[in-house]
Protein backbone atom coordinates (compact mmCIF):
# COMPACT_ATOMS: atom_id res chain seq x y z
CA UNK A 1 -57.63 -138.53 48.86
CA UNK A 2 -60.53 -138.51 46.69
CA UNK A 3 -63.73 -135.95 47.29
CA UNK A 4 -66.54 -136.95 44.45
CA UNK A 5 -67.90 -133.71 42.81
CA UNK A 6 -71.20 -134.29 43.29
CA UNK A 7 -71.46 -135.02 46.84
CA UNK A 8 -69.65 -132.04 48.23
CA UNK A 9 -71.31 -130.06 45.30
CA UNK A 10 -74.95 -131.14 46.87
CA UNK A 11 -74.14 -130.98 50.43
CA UNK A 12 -72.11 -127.66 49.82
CA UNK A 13 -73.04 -124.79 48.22
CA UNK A 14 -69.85 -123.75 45.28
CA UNK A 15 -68.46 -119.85 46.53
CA UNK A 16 -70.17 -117.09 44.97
CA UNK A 17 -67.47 -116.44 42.64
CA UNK A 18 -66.03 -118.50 39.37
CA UNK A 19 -62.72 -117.65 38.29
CA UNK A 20 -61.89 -117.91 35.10
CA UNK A 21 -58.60 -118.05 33.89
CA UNK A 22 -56.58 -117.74 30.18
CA UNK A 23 -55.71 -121.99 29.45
CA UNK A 24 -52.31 -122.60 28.99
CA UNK A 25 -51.12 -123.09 25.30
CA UNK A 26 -51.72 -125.99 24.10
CA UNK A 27 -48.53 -128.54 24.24
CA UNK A 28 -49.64 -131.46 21.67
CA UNK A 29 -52.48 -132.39 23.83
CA UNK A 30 -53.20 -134.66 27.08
CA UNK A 31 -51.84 -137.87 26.02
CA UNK A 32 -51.51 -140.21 22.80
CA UNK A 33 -54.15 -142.60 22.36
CA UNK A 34 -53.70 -145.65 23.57
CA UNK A 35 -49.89 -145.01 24.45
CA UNK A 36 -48.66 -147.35 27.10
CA UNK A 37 -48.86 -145.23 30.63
CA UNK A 38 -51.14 -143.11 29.84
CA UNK A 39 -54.36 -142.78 31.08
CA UNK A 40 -55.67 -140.58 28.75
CA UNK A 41 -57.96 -141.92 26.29
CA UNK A 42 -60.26 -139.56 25.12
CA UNK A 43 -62.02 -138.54 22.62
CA UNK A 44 -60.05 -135.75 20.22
CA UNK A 45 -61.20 -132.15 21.49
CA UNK A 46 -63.68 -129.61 20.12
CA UNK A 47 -62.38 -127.49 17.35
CA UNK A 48 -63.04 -124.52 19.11
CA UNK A 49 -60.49 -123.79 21.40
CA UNK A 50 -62.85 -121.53 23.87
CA UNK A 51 -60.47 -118.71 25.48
CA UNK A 52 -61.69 -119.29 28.55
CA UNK A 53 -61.56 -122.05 31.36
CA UNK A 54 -63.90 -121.88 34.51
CA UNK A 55 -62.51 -122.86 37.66
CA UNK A 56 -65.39 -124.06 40.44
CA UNK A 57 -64.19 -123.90 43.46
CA UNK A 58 -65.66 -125.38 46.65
CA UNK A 59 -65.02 -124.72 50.44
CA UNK A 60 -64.86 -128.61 52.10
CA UNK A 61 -65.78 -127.39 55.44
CA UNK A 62 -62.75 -128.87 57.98
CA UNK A 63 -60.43 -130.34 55.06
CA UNK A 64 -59.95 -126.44 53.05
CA UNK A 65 -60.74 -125.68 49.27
CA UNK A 66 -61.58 -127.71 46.11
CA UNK A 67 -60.61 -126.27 42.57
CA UNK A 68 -62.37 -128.15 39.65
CA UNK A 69 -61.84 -127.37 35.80
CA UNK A 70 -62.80 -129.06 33.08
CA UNK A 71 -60.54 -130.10 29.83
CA UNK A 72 -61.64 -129.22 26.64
CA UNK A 73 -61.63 -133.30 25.88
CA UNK A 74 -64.64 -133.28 28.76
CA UNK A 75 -61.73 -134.68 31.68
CA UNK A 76 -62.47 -133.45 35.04
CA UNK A 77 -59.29 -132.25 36.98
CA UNK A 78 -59.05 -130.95 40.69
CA UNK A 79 -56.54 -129.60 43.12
CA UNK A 80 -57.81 -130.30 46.35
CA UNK A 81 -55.80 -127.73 49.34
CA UNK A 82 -55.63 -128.94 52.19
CA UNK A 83 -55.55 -126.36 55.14
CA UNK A 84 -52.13 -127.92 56.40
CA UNK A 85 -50.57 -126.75 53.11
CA UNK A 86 -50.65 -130.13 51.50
CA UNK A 87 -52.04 -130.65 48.26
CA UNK A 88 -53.89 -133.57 46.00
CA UNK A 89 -54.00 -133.45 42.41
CA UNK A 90 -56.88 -135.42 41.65
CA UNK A 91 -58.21 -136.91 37.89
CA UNK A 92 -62.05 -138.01 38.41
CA UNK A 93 -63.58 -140.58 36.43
CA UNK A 94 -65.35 -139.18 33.38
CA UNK A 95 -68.53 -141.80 34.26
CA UNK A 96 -68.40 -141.41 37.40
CA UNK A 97 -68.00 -138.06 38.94
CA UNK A 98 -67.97 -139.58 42.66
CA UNK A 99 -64.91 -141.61 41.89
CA UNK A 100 -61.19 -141.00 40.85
CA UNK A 101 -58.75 -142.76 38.83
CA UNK A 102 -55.81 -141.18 40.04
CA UNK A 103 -54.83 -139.09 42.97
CA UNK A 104 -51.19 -137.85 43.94
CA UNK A 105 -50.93 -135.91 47.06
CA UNK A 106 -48.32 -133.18 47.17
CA UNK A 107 -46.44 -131.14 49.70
CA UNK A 108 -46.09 -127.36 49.51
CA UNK A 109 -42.90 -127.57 47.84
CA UNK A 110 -43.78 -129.94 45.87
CA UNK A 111 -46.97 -127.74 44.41
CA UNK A 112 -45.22 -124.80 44.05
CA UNK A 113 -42.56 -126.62 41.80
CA UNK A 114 -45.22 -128.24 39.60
CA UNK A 115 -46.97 -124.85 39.20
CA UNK A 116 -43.47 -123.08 38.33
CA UNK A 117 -42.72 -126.03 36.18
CA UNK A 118 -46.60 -125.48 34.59
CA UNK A 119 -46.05 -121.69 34.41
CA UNK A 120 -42.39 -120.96 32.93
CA UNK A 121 -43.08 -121.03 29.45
CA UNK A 122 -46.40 -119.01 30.37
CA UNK A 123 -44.78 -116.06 31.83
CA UNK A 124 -42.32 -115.44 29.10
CA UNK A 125 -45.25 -115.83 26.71
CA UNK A 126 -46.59 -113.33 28.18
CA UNK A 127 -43.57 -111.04 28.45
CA UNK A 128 -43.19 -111.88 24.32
CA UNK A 129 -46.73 -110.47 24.22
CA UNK A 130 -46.34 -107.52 25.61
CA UNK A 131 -43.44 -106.90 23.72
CA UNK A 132 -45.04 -107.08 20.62
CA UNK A 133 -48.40 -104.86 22.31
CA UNK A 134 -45.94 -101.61 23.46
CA UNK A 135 -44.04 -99.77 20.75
CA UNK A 136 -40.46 -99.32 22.05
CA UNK A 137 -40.53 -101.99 25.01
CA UNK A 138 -37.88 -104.99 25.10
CA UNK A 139 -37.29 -108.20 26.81
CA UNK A 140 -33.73 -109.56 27.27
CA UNK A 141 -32.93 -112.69 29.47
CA UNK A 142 -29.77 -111.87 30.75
CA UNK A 143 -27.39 -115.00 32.28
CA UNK A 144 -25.39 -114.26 35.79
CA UNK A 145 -22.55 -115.30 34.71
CA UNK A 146 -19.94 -117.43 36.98
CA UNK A 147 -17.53 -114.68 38.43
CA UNK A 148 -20.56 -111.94 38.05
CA UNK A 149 -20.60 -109.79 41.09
CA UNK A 150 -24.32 -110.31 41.76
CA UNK A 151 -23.67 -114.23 42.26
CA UNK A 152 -24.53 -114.83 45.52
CA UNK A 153 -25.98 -111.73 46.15
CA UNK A 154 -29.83 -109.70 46.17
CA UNK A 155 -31.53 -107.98 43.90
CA UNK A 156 -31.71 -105.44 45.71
CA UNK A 157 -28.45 -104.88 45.61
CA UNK A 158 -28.52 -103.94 42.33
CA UNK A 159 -30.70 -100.93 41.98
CA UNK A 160 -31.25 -101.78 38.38
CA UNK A 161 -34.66 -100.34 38.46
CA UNK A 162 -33.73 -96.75 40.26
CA UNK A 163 -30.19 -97.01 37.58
CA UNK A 164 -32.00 -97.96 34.58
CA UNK A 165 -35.56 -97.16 34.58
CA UNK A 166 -35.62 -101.25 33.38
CA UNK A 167 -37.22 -104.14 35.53
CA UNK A 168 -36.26 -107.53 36.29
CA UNK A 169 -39.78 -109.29 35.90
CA UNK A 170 -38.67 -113.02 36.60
CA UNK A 171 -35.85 -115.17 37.24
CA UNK A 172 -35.51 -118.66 35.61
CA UNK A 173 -33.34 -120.99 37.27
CA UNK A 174 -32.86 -124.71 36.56
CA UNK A 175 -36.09 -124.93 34.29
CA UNK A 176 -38.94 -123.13 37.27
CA UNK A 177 -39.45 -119.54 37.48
CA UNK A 178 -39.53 -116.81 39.95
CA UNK A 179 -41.96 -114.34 38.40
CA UNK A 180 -42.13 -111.20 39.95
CA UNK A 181 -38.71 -111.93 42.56
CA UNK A 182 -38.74 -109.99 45.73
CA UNK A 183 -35.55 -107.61 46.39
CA UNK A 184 -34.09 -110.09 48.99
CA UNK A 185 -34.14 -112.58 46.16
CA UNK A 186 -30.36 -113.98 46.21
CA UNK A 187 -29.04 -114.81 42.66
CA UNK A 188 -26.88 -117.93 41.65
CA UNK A 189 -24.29 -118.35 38.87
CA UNK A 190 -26.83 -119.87 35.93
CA UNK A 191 -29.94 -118.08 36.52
CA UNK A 192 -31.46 -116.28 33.63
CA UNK A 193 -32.46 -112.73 34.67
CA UNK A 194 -35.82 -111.76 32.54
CA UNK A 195 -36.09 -108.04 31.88
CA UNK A 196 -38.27 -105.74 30.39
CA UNK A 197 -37.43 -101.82 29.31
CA UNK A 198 -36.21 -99.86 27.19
CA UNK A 199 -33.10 -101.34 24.36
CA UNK A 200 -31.17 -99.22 26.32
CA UNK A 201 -32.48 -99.72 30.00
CA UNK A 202 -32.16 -103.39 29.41
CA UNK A 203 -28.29 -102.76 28.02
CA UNK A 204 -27.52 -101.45 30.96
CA UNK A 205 -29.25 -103.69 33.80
CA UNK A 206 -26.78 -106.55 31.28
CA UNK A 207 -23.45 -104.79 31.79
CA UNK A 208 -24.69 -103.68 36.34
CA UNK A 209 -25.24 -107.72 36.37
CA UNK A 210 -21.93 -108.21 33.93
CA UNK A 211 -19.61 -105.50 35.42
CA UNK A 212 -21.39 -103.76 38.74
C-alpha cells in the first residue's frame, strides 16, 4: 500500500507533536553504490551526523497512523499502521514524494521481529553506556544453561531482584530481544539473560540461574 506524503500531508493536518528519537548507530551505511539488489543509490551523506531524527507522524483517518523520517542521505522512509495491526514499510521515491518504489506489508509478528531484530544491538548499547555513566554499576549477560533449573520456567520465579538487589533488563534469544521481560516471561535453554547491578548482585543472579 502506498499513501504519497504530500497528499495526506495537505488534506490532513500532521499531530501536534514530533517525536524525535536518538538514530541508530550507524552500520556501514544504506547500501553500496550501485551493488546489484540494492536500491539504494544515493548520494554519500552529510558529514554531520545530526543527533537527532524527527519522526512526522500523520493520522490517515479510517486506515490508522503514518510515521515518516527522513535519512541523513535525503531517503524518505515510512511505517504505515494499519488499525488491524498490520503494517507497511514503505520507501518513497526521492522525486516524487506521491509515489513509492518499494512497499512490504507486514503482520504484527512480523513487525515486532524486525523492530527486535533493529533494536538488539541498541539496547545493549545502551546498557554499555550506562555502565560506563554510573561508578560501581555492571552488566553481565548470563547464558541459561541446558540442565539450569530456570529452563522452562518464569522469571518470576526467580526473585533475583528481591535476592540480589540486581535486575534482569533484557533477554536475548536467537538474535531478537526482550527488553524489559515481564515476570511471567518463561526462559529457554540458550537465552542470554542481560543484567545490570552491582559485581556482586550480578554474581549472584549467575549462580540463582546456575544453581537455584
Amino acid at each position: 500500500m502506498c499513501l504519497g506524503l504530500s497528499g495526506f500531508r495537505s488534506g490532513h493536518p500532521l499531530l501536534p507533536n514530533r517525536t524525535r528519537t536518538v538514530p541508530t548507530t550507524p552500520t556501514g551505511g544504506e547500501g553500496r553504490h550501485g551493488a546489484p539488489g540494492t536500491v539504494d543509490h544515493d548520494p554519500p551523506a552529510p558529514t554531520e551526523d545530526p543527533s537527532t531524527v524527527d519522526v512526522e507522524r500523520t493520522a490517515l483517518p479510517g486506515i490508522g497512523l503514518q510515521h515518516v523520517i527522513t535519512t541523513g542521505r535525503g531517503r524518505q522512509i515510512g511505517v504505515i499502521s494499519h488499525r488491524t495491526g498490520r503494517r507497511d514499510l514503505v520507501i518513497y521515491d526521492r522525486e516524487d514524494p506521491d509515489s513509492c518504489i518499494a512497499t512490504v506489508a507486514l503482520t504484527a509478528e512480523e513487525a515486532n521481529a524486525i523492530a527486535e531484530l533493529l533494536g538488539t544491538g541498541r539496547v545493549l548499547e545502551h546498557l554499555a553506556e550506562l555502565h560506563r555513566q554510573v561508578e560501581g554499576l555492571v552488566t553481565e549477560q548470563i547464558p541459561i544453561a541446558a540442565g539450569s533449573p530456570y529452563d522452562g520456567r518464569p522469571l518470576a520465579d526467580t526473585r533475583s531482584r528481591t535476592r540480589t538487589g540486581a535486575s534482569i533488563v533484557a533477554v536475548v534469544r536467537g538474535g531478537q530481544v526482550a527488553a524489559s521481560p515481564r515476570p511471567d516471561f518463561v526462559f529457554t535453554a540458550g537465552d542470554i539473560v542481560v543484567v545490570v547491578g552491582t559485581g556482586e548482585g550480578t554474581t549472584a543472579v549467575a549462580d540463582i540461574l546456575a544453581h537455584g
